[in-house]
N, C-alpha and C. Protein backbone atom coordinates (compact mmCIF):
# COMPACT_ATOMS: atom_id res chain seq x y z
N UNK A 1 5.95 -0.25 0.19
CA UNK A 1 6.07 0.50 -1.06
C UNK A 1 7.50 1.02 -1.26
N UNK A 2 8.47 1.25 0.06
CA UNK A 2 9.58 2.16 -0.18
C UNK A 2 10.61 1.38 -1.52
N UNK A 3 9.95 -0.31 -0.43
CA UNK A 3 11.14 -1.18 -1.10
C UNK A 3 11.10 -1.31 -2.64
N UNK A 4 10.01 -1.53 -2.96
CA UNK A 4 9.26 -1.59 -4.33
C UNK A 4 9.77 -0.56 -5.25
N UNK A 5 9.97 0.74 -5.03
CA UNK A 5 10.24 2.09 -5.07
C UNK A 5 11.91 2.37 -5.31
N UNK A 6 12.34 1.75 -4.13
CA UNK A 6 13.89 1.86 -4.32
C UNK A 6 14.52 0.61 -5.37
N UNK A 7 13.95 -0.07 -5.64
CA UNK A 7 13.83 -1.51 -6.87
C UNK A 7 13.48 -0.95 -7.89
N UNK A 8 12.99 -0.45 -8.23
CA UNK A 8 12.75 0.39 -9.50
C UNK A 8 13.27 1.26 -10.15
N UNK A 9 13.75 2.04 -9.15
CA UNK A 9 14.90 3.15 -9.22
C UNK A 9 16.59 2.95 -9.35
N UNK A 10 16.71 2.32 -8.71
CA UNK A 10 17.71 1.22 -8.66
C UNK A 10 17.98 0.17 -9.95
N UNK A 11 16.88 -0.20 -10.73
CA UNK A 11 16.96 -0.75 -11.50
C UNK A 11 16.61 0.27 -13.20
N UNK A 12 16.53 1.10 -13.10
CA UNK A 12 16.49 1.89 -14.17
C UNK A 12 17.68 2.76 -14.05
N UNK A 13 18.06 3.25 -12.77
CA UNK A 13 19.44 3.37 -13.07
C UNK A 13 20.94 2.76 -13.44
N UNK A 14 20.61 1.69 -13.41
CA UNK A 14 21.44 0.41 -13.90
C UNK A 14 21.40 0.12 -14.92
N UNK A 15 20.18 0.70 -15.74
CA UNK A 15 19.52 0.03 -17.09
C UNK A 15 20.74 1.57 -17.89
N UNK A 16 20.40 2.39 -17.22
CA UNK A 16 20.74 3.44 -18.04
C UNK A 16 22.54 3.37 -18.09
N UNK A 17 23.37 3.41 -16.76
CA UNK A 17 24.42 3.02 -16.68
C UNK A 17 25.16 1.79 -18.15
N UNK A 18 24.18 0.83 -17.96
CA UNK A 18 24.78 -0.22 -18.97
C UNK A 18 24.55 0.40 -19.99
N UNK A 19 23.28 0.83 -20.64
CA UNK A 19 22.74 1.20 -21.73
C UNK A 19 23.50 2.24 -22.55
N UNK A 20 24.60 3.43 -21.75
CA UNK A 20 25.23 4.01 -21.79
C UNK A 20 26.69 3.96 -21.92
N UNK A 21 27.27 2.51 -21.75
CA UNK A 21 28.65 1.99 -21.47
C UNK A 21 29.19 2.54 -20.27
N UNK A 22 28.34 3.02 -19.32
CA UNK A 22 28.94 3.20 -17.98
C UNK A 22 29.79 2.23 -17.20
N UNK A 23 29.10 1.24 -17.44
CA UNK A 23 29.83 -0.03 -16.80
C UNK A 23 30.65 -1.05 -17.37
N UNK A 24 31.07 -0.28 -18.56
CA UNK A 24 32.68 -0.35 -19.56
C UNK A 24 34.11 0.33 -18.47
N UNK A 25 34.75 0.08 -17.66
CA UNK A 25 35.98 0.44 -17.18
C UNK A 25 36.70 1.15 -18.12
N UNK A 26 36.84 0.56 -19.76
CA UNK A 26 37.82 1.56 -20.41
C UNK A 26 37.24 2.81 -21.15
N UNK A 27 35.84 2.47 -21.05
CA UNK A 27 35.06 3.84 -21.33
C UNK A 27 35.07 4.79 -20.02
N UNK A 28 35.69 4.85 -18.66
CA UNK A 28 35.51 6.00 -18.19
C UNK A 28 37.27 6.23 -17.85
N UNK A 29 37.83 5.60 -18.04
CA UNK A 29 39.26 5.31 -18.12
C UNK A 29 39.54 6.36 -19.54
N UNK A 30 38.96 6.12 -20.41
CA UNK A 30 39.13 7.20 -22.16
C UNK A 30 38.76 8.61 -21.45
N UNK A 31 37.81 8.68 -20.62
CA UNK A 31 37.37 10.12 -20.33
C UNK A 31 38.35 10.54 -19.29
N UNK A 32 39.19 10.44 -18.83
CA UNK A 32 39.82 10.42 -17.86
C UNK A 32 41.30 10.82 -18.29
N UNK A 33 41.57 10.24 -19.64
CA UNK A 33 42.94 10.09 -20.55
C UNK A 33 42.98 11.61 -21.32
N UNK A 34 43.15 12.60 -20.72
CA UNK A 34 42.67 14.08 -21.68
C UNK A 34 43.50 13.92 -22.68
N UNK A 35 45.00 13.90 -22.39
CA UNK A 35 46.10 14.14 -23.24
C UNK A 35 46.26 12.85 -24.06
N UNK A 36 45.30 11.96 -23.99
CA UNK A 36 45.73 10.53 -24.86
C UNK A 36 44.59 10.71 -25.92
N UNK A 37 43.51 9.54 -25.96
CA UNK A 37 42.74 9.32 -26.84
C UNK A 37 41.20 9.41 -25.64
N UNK A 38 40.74 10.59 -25.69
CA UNK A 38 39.70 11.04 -24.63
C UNK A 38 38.29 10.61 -25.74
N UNK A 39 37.66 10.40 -24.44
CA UNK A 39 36.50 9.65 -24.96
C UNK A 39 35.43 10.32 -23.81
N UNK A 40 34.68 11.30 -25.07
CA UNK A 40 33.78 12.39 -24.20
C UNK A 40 32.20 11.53 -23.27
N UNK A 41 32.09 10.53 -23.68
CA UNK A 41 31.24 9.25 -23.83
C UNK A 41 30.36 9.86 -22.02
N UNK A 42 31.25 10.21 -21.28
CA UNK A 42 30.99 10.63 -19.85
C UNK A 42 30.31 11.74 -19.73
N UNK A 43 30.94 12.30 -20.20
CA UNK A 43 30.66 13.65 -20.03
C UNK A 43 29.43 13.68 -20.54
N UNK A 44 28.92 13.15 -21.77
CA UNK A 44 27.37 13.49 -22.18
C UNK A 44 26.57 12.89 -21.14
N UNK A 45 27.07 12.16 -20.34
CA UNK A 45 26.12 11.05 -19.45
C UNK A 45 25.67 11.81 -17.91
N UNK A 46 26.83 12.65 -17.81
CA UNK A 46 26.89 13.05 -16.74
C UNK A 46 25.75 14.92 -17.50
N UNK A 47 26.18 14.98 -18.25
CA UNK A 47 25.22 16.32 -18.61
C UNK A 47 23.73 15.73 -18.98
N UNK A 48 22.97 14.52 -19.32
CA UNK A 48 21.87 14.14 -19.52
C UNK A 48 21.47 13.91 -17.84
N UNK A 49 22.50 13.65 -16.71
CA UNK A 49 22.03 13.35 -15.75
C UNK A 49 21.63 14.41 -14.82
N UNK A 50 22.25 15.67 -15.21
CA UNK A 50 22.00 16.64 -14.70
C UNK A 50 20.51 17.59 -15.34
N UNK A 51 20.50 17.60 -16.52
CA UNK A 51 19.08 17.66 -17.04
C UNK A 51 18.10 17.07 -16.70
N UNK A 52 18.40 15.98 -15.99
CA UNK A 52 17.20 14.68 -15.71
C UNK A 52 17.12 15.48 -13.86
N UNK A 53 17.94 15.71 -13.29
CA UNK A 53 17.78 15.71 -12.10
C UNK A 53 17.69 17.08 -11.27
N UNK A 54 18.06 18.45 -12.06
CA UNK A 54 17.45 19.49 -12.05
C UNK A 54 16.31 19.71 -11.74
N UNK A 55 15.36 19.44 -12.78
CA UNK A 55 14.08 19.66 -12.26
C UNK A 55 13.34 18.82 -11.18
N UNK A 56 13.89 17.71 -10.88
CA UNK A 56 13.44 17.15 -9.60
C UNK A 56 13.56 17.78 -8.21
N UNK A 57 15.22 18.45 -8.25
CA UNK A 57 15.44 19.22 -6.92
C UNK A 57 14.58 20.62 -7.02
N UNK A 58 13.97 21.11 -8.24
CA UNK A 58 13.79 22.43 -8.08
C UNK A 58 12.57 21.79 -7.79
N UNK A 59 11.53 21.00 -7.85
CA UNK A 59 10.53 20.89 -7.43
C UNK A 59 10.59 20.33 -5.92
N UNK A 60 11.48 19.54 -5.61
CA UNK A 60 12.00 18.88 -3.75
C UNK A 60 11.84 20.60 -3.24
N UNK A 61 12.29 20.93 -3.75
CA UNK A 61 12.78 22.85 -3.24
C UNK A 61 11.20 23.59 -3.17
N UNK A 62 10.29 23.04 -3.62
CA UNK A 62 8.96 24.08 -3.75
C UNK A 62 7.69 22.77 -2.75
N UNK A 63 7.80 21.57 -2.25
CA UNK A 63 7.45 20.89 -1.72
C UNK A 63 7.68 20.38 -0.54
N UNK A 64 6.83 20.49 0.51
CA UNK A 64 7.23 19.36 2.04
C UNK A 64 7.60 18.53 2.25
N UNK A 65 7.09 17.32 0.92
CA UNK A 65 7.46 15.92 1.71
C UNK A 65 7.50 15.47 -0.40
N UNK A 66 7.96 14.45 -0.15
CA UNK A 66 8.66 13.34 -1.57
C UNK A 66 6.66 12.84 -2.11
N UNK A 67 6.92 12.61 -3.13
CA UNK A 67 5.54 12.18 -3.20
C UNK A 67 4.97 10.61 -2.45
N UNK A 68 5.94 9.83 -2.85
CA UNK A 68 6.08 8.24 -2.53
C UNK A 68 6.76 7.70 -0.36
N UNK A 69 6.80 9.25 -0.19
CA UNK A 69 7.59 8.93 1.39
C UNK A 69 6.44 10.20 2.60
N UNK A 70 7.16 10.14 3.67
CA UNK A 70 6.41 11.37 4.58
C UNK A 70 7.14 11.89 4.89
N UNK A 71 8.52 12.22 4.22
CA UNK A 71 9.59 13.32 4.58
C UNK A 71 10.46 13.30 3.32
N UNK A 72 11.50 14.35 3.35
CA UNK A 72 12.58 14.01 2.60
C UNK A 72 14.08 13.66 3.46
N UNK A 73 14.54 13.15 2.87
CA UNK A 73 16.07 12.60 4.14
C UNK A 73 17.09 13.73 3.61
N UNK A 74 17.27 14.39 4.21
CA UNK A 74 19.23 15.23 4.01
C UNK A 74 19.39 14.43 4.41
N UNK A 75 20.98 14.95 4.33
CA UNK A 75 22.42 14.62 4.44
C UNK A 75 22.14 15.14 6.10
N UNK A 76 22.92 14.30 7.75
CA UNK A 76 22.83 14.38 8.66
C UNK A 76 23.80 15.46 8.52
N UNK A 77 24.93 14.88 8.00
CA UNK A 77 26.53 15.48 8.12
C UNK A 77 26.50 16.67 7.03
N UNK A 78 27.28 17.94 7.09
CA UNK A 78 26.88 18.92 6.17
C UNK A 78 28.07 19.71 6.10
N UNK A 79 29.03 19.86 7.69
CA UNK A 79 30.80 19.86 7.73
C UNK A 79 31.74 19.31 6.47
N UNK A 80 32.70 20.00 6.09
CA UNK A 80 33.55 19.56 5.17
C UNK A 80 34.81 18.81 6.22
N UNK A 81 34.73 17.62 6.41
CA UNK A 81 35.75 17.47 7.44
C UNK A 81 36.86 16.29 6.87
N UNK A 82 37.51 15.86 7.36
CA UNK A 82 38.52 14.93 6.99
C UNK A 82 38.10 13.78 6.55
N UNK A 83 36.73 13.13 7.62
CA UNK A 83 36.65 11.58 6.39
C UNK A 83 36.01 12.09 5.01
N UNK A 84 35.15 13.33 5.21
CA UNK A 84 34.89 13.62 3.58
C UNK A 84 35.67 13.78 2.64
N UNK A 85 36.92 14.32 2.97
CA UNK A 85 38.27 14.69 2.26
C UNK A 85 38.82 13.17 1.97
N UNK A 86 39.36 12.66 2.82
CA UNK A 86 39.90 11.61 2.78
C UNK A 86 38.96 10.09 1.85
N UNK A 87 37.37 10.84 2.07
CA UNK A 87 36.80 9.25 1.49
C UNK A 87 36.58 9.90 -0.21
N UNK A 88 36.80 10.99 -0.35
CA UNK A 88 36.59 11.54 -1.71
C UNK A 88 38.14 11.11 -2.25
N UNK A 89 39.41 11.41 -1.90
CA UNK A 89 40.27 11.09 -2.29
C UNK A 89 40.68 10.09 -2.71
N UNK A 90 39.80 8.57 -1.70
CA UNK A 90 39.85 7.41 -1.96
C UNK A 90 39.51 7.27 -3.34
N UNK A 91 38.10 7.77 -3.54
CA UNK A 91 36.80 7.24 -3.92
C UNK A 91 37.49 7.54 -5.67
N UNK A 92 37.84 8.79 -5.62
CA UNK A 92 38.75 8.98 -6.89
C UNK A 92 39.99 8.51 -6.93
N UNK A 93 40.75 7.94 -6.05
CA UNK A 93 41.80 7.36 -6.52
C UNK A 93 41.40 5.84 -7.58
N UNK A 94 40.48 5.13 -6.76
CA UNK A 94 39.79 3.67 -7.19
C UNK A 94 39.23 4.06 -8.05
N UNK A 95 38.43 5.46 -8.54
CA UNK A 95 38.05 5.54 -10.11
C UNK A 95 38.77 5.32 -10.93
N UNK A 96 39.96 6.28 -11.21
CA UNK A 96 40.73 6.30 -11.59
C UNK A 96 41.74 4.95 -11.87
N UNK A 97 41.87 4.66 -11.08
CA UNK A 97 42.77 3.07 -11.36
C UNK A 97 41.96 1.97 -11.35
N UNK A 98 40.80 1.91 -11.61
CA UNK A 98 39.45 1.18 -12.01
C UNK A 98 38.87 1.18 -12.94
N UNK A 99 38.17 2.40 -12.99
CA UNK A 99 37.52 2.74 -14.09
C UNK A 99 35.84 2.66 -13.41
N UNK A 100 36.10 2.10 -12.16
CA UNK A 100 34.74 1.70 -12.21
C UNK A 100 34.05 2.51 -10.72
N UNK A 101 33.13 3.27 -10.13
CA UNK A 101 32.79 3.58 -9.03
C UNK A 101 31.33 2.40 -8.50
N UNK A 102 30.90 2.70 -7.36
CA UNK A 102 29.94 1.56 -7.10
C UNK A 102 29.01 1.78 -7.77
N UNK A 103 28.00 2.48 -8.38
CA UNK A 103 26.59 2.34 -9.24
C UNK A 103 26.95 1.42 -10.83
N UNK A 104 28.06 1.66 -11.31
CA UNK A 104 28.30 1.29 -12.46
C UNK A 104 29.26 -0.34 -11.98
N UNK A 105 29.53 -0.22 -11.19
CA UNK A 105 30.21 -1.55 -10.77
C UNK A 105 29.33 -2.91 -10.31
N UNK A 106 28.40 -2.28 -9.28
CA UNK A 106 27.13 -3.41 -9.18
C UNK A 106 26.28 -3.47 -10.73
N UNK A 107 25.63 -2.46 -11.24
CA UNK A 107 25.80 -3.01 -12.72
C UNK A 107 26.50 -3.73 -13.42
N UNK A 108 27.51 -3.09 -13.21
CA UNK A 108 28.35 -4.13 -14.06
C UNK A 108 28.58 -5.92 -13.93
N UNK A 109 28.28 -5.93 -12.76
CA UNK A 109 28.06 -7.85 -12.35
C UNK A 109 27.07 -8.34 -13.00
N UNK A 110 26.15 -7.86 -14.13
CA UNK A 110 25.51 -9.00 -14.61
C UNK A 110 26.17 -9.28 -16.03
N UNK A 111 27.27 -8.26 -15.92
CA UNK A 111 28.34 -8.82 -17.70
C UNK A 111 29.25 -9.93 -17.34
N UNK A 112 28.93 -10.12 -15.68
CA UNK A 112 29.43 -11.70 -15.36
C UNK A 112 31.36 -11.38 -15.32
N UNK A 113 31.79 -10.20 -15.75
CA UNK A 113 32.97 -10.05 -15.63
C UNK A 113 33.93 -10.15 -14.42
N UNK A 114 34.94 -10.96 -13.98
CA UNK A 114 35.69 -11.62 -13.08
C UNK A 114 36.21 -10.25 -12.25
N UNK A 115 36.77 -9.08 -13.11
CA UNK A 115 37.27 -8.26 -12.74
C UNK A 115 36.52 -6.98 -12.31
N UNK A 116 35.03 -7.06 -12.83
CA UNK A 116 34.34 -6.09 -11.77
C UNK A 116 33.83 -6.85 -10.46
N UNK A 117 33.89 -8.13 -10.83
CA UNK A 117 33.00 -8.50 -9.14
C UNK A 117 33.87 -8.65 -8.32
N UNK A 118 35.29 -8.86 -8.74
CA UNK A 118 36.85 -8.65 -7.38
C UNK A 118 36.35 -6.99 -6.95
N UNK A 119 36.11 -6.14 -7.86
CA UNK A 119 36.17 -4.83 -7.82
C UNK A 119 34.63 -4.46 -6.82
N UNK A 120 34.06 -5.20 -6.83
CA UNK A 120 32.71 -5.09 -5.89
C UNK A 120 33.12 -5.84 -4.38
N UNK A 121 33.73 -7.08 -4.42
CA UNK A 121 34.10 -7.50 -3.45
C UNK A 121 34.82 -6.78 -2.55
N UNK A 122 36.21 -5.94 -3.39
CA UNK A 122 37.15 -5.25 -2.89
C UNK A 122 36.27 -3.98 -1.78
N UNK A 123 35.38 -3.41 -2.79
CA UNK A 123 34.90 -2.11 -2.21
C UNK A 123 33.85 -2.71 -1.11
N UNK A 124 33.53 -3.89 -1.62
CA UNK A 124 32.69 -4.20 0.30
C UNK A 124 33.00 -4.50 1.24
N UNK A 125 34.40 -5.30 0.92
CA UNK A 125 35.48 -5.05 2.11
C UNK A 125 36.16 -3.70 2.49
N UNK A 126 36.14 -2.97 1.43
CA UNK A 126 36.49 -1.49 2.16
C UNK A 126 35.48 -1.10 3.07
N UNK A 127 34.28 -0.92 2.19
CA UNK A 127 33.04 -0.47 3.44
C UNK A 127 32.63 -0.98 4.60
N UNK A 128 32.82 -2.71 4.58
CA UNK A 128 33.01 -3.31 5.78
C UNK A 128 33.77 -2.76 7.02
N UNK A 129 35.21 -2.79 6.36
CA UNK A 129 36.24 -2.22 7.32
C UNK A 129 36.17 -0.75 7.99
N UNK A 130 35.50 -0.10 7.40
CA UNK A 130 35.20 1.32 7.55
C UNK A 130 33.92 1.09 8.78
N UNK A 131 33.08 0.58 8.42
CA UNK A 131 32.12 1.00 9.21
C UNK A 131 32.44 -0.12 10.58
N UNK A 132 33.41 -0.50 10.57
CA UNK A 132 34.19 -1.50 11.73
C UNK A 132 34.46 -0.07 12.12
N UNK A 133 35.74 0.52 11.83
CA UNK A 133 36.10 1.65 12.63
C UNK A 133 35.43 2.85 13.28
N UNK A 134 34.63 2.78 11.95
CA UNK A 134 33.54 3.96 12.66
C UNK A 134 32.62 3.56 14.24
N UNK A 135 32.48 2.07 13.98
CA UNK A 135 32.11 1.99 15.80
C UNK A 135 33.13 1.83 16.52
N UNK A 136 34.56 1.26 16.18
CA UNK A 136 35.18 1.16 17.03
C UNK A 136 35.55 2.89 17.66
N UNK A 137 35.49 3.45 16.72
CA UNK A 137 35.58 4.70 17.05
C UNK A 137 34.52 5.30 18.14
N UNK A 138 33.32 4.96 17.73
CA UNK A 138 32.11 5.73 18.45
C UNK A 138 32.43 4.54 19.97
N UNK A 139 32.62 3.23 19.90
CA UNK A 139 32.73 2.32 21.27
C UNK A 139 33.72 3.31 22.29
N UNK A 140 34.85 3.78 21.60
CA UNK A 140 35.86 4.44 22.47
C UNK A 140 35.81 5.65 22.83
N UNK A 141 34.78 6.64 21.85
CA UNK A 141 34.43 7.75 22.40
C UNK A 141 33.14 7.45 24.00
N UNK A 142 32.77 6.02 24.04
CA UNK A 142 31.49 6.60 24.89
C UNK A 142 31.64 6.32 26.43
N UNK A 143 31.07 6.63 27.24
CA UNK A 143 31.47 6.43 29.18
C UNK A 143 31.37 4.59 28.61
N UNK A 144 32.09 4.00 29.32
CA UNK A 144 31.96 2.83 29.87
C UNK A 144 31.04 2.37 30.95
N UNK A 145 30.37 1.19 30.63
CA UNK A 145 29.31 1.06 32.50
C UNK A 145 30.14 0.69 33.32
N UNK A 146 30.26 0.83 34.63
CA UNK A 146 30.57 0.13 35.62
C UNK A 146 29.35 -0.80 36.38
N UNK A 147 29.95 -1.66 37.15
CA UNK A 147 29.25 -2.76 37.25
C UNK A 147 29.48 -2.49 38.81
């Protein structure tokens, strides 16, 4: 059922993204342009999303478990530490000189456009490479066996 569940969700948020010109690059690129020709187009998207998702956490907040799961998942990590700093800095730099972040970018591959799916490729080779380091990291923090 989870999978079924996360397919659905996943796919209505994509519906809404496109449906919205989310997954237009120069529509979040206009919102972004204050002092040029700003295009509030975001901002309503991002305030309908917060109306939509309000009352879900205030009810997560009065309940044990998700209706569709047998727990709810936090966040493990909850520290403000450097890869958070550093992957937020990224994450808005590539908005910004994109236009595009990953929910609106995997949407965006069914407009078949050349220049969001480099832009999907790009960011899965980032995440690739990242989660390379992150074990190489955890390999070098741990005892070694001896034999």
């Amino acid at each position: 059922m989870r999978p079924v569940t996360a397919l659905a969700c996943g796919t209505l948020f994509g519906a809404g993204l496109a449906l919205s010109g989310m997954t237009d690059p120069t529509r979040v690129l206009g919102f972004l342009d204050v002092l040029g020709d700003w295009d509030p187009t975001l901002l309503v998207v991002m305030a309908g999303a917060v109306l939509v998702s309000l009352p879900a956490f205030q009810w997560a907040r009065r309940h044990p478990r998700p209706l569709l799961d047998v727990q709810f998942f936090h966040p493990e990590r909850t520290r403000i530490d450097s890869d958070l700093v550093i992957g937020s800095a990224v994450f808005g730099i590539g908005w910004g000189i994109a236009g595009l972040c990953p929910g609106p970018a995997l949407a965006g591959l069914a407009s078949g456009r050349w220049e969001i799916a480099l832009f999907v490729a790009a960011m899965a080779a980032g995440m690739a490479l990242r989660s390379w380091q992150i074990r190489q990291r955890a390999r070098a923090g741990s005892p070694q066996c001896s034999s």
